[in-house]
PDB file of N, CA and C in Angstrom:
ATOM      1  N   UNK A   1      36.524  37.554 -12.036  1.00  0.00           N
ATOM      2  CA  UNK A   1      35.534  36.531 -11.844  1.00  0.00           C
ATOM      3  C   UNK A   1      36.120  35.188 -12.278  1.00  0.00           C
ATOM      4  N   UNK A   2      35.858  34.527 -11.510  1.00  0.00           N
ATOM      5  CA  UNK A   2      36.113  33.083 -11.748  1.00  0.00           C
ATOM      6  C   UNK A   2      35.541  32.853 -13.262  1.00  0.00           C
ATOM      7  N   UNK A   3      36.417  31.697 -13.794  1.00  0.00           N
ATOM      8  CA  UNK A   3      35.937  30.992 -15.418  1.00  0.00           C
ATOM      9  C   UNK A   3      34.783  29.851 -15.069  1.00  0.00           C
ATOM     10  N   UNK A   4      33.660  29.706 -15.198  1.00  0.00           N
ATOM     11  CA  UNK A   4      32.806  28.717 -15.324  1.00  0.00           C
ATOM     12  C   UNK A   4      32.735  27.466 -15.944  1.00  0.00           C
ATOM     13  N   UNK A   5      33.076  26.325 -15.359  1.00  0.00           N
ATOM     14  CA  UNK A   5      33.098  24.705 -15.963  1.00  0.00           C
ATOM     15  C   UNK A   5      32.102  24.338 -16.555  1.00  0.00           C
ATOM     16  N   UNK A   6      32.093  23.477 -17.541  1.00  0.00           N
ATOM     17  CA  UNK A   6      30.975  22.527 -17.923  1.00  0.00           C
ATOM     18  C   UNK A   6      31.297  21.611 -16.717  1.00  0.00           C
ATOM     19  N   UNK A   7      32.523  21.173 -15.739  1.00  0.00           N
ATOM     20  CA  UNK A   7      32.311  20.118 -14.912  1.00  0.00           C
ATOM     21  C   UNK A   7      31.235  20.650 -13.466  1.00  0.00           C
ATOM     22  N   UNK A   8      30.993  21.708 -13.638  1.00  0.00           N
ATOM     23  CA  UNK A   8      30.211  22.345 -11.906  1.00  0.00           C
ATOM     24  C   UNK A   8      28.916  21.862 -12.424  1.00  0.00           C
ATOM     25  N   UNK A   9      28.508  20.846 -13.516  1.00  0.00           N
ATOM     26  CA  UNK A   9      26.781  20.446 -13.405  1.00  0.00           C
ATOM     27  C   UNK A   9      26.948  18.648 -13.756  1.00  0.00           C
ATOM     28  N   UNK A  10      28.189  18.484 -13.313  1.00  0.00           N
ATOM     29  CA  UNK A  10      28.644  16.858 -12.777  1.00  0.00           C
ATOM     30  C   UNK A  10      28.043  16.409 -11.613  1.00  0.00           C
ATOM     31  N   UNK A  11      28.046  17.514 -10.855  1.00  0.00           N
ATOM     32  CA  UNK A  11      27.674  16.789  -9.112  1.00  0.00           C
ATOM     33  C   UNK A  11      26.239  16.455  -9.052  1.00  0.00           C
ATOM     34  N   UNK A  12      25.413  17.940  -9.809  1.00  0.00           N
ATOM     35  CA  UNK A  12      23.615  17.206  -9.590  1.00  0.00           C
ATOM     36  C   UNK A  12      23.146  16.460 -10.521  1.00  0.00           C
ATOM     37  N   UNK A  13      23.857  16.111 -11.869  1.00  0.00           N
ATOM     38  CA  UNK A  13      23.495  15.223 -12.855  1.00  0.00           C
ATOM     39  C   UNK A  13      23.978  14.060 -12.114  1.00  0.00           C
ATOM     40  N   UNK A  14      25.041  13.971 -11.091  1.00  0.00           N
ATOM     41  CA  UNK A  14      25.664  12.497 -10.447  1.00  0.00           C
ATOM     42  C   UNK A  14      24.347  11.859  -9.166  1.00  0.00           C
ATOM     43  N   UNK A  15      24.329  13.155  -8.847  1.00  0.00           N
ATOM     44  CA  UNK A  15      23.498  13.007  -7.804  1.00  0.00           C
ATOM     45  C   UNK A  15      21.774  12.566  -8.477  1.00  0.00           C
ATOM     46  N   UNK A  16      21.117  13.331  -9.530  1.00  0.00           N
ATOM     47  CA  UNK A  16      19.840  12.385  -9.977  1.00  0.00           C
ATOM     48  C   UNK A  16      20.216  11.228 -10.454  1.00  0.00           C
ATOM     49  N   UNK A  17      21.205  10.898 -11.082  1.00  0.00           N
ATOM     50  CA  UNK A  17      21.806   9.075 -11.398  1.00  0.00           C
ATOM     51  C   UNK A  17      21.620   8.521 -10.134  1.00  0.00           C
ATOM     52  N   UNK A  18      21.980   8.946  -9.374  1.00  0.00           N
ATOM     53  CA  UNK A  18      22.135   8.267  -8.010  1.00  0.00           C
ATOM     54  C   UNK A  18      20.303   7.743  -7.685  1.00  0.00           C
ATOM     55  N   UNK A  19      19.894   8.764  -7.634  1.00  0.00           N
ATOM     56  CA  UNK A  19      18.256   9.026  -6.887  1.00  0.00           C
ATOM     57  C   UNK A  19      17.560   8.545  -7.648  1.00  0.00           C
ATOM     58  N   UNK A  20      17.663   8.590  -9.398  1.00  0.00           N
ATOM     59  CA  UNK A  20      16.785   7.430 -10.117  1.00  0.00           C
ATOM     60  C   UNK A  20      16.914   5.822  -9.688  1.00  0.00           C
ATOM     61  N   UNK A  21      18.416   5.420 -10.226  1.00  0.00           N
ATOM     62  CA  UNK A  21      18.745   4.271  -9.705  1.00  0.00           C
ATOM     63  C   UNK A  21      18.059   3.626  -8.448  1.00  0.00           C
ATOM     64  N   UNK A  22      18.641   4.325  -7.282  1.00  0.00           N
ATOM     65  CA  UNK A  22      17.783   3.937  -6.153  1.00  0.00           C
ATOM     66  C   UNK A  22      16.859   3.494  -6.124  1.00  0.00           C
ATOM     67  N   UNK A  23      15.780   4.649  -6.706  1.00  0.00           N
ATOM     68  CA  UNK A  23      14.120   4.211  -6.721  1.00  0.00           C
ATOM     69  C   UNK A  23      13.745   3.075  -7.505  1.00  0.00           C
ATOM     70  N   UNK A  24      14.604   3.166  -8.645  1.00  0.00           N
ATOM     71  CA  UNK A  24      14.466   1.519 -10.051  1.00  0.00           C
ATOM     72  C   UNK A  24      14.871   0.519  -9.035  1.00  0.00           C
ATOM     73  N   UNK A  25      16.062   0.544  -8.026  1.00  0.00           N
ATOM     74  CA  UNK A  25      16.088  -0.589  -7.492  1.00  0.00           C
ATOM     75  C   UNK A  25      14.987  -0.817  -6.072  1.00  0.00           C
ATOM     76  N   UNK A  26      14.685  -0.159  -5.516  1.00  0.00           N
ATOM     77  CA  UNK A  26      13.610  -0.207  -4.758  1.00  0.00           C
ATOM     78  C   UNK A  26      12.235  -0.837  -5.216  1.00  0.00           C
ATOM     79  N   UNK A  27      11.847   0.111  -6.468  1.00  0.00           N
ATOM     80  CA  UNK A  27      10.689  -0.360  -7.109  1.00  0.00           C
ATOM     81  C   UNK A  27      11.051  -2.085  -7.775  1.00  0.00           C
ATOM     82  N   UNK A  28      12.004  -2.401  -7.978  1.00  0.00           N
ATOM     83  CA  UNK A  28      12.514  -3.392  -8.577  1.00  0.00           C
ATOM     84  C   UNK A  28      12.391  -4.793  -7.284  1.00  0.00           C
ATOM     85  N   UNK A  29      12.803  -4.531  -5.960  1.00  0.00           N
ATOM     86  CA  UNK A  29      12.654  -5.160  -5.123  1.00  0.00           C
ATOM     87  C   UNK A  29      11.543  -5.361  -4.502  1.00  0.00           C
ATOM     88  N   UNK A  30      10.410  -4.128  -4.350  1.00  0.00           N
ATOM     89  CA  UNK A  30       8.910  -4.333  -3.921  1.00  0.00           C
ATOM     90  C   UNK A  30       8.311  -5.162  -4.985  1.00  0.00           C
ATOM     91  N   UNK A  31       8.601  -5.109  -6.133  1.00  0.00           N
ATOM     92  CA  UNK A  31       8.075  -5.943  -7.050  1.00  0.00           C
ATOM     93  C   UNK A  31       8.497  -7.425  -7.047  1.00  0.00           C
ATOM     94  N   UNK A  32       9.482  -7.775  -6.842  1.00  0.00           N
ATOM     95  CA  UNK A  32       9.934  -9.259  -6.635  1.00  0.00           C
ATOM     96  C   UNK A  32       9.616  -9.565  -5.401  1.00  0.00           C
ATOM     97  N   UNK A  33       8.809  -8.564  -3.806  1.00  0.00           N
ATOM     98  CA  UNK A  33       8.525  -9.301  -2.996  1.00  0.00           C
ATOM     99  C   UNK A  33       7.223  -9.357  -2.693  1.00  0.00           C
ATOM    100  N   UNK A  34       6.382  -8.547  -3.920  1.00  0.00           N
ATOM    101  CA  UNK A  34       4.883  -8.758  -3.920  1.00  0.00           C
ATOM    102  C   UNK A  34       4.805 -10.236  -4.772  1.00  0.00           C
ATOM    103  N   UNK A  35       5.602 -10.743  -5.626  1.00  0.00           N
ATOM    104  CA  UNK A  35       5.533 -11.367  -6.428  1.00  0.00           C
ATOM    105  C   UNK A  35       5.862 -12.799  -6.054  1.00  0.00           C
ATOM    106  N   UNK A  36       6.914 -12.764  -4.726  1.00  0.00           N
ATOM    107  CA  UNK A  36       7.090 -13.776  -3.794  1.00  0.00           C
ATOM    108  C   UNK A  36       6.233 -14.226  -2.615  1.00  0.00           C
ATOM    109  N   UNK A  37       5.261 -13.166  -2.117  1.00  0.00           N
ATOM    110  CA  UNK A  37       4.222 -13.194  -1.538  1.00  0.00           C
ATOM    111  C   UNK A  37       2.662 -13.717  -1.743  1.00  0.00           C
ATOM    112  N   UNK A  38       3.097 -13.566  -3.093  1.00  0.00           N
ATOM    113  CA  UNK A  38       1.551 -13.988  -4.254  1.00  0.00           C
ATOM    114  C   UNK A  38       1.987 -15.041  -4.268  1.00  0.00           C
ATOM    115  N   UNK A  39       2.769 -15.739  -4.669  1.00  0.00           N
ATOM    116  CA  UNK A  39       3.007 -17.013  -5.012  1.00  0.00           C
ATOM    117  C   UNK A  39       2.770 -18.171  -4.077  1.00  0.00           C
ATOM    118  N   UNK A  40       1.930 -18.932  -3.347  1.00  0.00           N
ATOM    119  CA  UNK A  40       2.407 -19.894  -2.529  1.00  0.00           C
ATOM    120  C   UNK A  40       2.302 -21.127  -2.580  1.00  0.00           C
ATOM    121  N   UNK A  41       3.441 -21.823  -1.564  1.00  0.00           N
ATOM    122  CA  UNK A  41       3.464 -22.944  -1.997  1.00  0.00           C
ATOM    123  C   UNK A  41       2.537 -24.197  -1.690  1.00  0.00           C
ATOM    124  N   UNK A  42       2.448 -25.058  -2.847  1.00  0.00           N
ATOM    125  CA  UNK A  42       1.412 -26.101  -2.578  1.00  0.00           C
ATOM    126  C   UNK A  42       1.785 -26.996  -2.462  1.00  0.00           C
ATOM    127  N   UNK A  43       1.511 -27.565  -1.077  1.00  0.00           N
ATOM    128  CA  UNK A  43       1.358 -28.177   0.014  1.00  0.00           C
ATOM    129  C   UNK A  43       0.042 -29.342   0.016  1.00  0.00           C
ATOM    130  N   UNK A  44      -0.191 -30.041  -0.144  1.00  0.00           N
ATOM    131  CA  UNK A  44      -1.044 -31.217   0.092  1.00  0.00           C
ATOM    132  C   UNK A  44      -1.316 -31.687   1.441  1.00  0.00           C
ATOM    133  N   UNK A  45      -2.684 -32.168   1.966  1.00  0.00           N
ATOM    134  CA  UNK A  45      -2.596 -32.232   3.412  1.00  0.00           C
ATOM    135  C   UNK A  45      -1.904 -33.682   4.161  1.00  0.00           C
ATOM    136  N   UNK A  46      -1.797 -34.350   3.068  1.00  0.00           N
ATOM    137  CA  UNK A  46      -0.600 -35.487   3.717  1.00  0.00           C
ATOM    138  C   UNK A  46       0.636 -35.334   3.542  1.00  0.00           C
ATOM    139  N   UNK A  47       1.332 -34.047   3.029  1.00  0.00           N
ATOM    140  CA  UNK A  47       2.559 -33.043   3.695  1.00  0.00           C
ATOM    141  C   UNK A  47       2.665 -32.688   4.324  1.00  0.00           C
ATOM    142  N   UNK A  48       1.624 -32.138   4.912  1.00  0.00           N
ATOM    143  CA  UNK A  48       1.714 -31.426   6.304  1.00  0.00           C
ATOM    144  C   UNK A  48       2.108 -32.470   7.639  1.00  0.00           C
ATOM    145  N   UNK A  49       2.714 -32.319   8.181  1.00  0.00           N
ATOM    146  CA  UNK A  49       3.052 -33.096   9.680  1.00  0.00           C
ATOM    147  C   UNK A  49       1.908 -32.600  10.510  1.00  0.00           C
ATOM    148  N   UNK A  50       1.500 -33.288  11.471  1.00  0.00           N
ATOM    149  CA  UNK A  50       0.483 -32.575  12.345  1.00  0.00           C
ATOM    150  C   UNK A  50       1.055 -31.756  13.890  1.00  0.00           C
ATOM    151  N   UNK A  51       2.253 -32.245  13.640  1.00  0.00           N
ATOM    152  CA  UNK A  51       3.102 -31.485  14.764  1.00  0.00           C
ATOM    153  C   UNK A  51       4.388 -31.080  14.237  1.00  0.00           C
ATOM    154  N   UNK A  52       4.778 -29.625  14.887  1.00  0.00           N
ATOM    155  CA  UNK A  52       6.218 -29.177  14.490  1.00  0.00           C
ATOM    156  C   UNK A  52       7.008 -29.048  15.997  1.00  0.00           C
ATOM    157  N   UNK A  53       8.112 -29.559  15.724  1.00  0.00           N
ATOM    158  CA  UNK A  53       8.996 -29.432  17.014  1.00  0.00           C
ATOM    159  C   UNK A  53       9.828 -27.799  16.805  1.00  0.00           C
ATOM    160  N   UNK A  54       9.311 -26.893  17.437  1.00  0.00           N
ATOM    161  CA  UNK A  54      10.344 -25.241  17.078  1.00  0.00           C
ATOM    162  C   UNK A  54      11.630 -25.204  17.247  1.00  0.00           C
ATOM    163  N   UNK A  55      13.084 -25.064  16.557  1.00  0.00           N
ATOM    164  CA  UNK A  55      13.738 -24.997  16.277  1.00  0.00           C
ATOM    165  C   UNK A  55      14.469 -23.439  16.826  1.00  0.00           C
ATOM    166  N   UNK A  56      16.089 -23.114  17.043  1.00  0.00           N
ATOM    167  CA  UNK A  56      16.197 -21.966  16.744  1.00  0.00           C
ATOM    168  C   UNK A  56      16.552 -21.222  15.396  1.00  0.00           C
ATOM    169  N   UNK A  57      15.904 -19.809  15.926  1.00  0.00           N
ATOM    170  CA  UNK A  57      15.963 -19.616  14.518  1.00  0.00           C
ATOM    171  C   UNK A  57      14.277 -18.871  14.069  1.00  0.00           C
ATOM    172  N   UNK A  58      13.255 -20.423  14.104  1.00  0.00           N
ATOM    173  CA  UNK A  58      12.220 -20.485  13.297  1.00  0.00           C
ATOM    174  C   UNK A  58      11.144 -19.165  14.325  1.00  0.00           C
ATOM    175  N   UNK A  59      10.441 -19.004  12.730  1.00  0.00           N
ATOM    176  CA  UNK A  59       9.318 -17.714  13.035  1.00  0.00           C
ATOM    177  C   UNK A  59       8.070 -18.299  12.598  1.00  0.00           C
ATOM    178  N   UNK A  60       7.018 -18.315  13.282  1.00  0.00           N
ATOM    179  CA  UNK A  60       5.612 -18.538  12.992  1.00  0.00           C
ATOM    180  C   UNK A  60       5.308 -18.475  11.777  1.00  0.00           C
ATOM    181  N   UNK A  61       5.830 -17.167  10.672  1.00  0.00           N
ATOM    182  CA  UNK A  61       5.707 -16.718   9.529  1.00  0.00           C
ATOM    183  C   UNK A  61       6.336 -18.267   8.709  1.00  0.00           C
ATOM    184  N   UNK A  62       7.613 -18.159   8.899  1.00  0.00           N
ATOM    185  CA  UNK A  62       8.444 -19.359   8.280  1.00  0.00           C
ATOM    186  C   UNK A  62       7.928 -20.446   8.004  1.00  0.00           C
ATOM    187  N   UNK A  63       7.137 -20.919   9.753  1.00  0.00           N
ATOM    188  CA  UNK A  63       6.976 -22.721   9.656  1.00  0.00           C
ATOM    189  C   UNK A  63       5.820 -21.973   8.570  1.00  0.00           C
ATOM    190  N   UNK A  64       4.794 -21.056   8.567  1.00  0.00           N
ATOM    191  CA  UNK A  64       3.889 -21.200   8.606  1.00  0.00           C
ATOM    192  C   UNK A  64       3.604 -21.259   6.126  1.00  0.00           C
ATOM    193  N   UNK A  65       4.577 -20.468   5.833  1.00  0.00           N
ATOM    194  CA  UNK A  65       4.653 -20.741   4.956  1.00  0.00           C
ATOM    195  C   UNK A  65       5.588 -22.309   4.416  1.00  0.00           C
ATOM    196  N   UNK A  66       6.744 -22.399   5.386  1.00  0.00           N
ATOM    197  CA  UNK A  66       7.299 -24.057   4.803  1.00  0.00           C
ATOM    198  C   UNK A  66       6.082 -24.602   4.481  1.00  0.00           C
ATOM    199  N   UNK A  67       4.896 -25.116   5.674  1.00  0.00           N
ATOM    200  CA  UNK A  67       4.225 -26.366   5.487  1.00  0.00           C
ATOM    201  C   UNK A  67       2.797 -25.544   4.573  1.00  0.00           C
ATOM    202  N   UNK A  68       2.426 -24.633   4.534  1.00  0.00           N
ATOM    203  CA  UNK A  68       1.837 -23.815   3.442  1.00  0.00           C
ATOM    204  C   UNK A  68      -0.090 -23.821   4.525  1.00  0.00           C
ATOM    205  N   UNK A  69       0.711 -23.631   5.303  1.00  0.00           N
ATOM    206  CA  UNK A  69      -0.373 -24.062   6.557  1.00  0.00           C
ATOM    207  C   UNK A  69      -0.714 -22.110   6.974  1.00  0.00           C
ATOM    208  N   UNK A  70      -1.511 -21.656   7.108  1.00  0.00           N
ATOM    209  CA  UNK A  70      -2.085 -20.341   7.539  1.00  0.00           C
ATOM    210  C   UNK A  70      -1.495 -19.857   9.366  1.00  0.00           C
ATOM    211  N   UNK A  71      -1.017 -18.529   9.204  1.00  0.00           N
ATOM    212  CA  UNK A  71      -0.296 -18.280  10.927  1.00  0.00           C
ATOM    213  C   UNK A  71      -2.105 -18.314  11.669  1.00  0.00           C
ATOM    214  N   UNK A  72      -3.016 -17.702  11.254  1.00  0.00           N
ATOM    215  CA  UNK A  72      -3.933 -18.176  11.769  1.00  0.00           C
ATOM    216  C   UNK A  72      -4.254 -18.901  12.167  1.00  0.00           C
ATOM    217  N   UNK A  73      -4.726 -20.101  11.375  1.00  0.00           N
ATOM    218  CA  UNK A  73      -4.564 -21.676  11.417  1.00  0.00           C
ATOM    219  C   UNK A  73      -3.855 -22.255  13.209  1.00  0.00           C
ATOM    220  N   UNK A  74      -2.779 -21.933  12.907  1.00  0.00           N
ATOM    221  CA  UNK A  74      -1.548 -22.571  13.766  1.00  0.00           C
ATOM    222  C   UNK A  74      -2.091 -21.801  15.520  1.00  0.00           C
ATOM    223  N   UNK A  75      -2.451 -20.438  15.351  1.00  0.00           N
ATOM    224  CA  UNK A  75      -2.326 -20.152  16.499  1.00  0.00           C
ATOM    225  C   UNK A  75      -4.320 -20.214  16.937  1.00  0.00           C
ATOM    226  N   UNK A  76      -4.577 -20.695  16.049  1.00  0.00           N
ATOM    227  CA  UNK A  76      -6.233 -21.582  16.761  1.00  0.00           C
ATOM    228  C   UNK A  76      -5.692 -22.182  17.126  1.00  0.00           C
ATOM    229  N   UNK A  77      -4.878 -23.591  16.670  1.00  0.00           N
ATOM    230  CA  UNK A  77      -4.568 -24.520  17.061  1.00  0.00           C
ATOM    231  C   UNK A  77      -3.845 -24.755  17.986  1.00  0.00           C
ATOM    232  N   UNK A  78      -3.020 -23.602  18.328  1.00  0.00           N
ATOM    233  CA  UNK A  78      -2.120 -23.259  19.532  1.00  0.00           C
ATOM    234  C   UNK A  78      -2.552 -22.161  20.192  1.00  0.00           C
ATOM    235  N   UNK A  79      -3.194 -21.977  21.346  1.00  0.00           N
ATOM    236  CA  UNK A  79      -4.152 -20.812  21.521  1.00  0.00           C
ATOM    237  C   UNK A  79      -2.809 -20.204  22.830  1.00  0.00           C
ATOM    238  N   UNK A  80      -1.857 -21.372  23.245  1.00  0.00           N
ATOM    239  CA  UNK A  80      -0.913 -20.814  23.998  1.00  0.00           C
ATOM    240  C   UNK A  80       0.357 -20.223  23.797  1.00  0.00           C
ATOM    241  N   UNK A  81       0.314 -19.695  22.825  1.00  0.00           N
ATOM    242  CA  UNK A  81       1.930 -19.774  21.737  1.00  0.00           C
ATOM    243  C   UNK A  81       1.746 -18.228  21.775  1.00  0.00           C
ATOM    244  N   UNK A  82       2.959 -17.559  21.862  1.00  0.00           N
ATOM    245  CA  UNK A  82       3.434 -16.585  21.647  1.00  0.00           C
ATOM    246  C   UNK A  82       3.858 -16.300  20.503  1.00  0.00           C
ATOM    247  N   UNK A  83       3.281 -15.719  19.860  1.00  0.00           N
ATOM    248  CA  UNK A  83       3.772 -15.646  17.991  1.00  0.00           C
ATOM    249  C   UNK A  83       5.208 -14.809  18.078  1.00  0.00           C
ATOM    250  N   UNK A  84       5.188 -14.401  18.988  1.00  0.00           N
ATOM    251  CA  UNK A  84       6.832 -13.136  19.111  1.00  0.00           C
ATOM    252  C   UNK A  84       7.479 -13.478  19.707  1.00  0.00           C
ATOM    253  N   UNK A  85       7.833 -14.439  20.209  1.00  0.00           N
ATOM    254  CA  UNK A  85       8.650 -15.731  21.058  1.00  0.00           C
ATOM    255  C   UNK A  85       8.249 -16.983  21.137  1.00  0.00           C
ATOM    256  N   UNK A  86       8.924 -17.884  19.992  1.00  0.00           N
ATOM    257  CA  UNK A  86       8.778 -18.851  19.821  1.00  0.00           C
ATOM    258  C   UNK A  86       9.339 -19.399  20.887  1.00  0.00           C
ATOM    259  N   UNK A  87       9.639 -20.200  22.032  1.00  0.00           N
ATOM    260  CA  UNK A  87      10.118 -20.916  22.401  1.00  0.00           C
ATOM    261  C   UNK A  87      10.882 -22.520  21.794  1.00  0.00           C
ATOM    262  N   UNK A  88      12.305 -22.596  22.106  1.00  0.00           N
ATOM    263  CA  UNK A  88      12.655 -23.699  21.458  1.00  0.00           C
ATOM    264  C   UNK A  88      12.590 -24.750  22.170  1.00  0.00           C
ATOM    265  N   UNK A  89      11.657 -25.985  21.247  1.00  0.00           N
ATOM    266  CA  UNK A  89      11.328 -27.284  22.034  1.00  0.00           C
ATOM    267  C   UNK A  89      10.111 -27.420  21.692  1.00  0.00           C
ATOM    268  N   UNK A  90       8.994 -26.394  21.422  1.00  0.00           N
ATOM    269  CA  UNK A  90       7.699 -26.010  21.936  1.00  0.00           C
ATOM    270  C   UNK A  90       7.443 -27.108  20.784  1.00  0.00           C
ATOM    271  N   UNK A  91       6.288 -27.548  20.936  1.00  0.00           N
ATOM    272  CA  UNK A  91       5.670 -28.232  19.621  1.00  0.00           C
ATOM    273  C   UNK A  91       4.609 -27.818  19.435  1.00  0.00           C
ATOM    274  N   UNK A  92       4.141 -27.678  18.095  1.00  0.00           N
ATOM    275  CA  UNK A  92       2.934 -26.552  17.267  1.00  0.00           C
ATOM    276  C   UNK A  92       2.220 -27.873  16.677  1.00  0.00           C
ATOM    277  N   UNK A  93       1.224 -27.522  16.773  1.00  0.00           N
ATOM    278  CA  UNK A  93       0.327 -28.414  16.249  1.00  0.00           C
ATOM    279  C   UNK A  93      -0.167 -27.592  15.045  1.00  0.00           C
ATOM    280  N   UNK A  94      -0.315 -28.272  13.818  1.00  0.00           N
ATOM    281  CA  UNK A  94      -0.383 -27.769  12.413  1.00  0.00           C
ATOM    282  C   UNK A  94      -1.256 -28.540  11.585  1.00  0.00           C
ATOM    283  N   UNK A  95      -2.285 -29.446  12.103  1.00  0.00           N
ATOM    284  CA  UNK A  95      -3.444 -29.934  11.955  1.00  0.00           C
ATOM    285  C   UNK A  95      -4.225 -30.474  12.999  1.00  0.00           C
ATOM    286  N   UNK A  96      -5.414 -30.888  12.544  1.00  0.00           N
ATOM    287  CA  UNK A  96      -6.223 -31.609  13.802  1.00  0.00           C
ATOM    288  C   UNK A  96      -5.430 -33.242  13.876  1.00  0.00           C
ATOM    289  N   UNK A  97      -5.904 -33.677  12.162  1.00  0.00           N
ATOM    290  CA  UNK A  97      -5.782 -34.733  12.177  1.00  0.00           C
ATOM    291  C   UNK A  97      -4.674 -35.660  11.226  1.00  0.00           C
TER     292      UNK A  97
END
């Protein structure tokens, strides 16, 4: 019969290091992006531009937190806008007035 290692209980002690870690960093990252989500930025309404020229690149989500303006908001105000294809050029209107 084969001699038995203390090293043959390396691989699943390596392997739960592995699978804790993971989850600490997972849980570690949902937490810094609930925490980035809660947070928003304030914006005053003579910050806001009343028009955005779309850019490439930019996402409804994006402008919609830069100017701290609601994606709701934007697509009342733009009732023709494709939130999943921005078109570049398009201009968004991001207040009345």
């Amino acid at each position: 019969m084969i001699a038995r290692t203390p090293a043959r209980f390396l691989a699943p002690i390596a392997l739960i290091v592995v699978v804790v870690i993971g989850a600490l960093a997972v849980k570690a990252a949902n937490d810094d992006a609930s925490h980035r989500a809660a947070v928003r930025p304030h914006v005053s309404r003579r910050h806001v531009p009343r028009a955005y020229t779309v850019r490439a690149g930019d996402t409804l989500p994006g402008i919609s937190h830069h100017y701290g303006v609601p994606v709701a908001h934007i697509l009342l105000l733009n009732p023709s806008v494709d939130p999943r294809a921005l078109a570049v050029g398009y201009r968004l209107r991001l207040r009345l007035r």
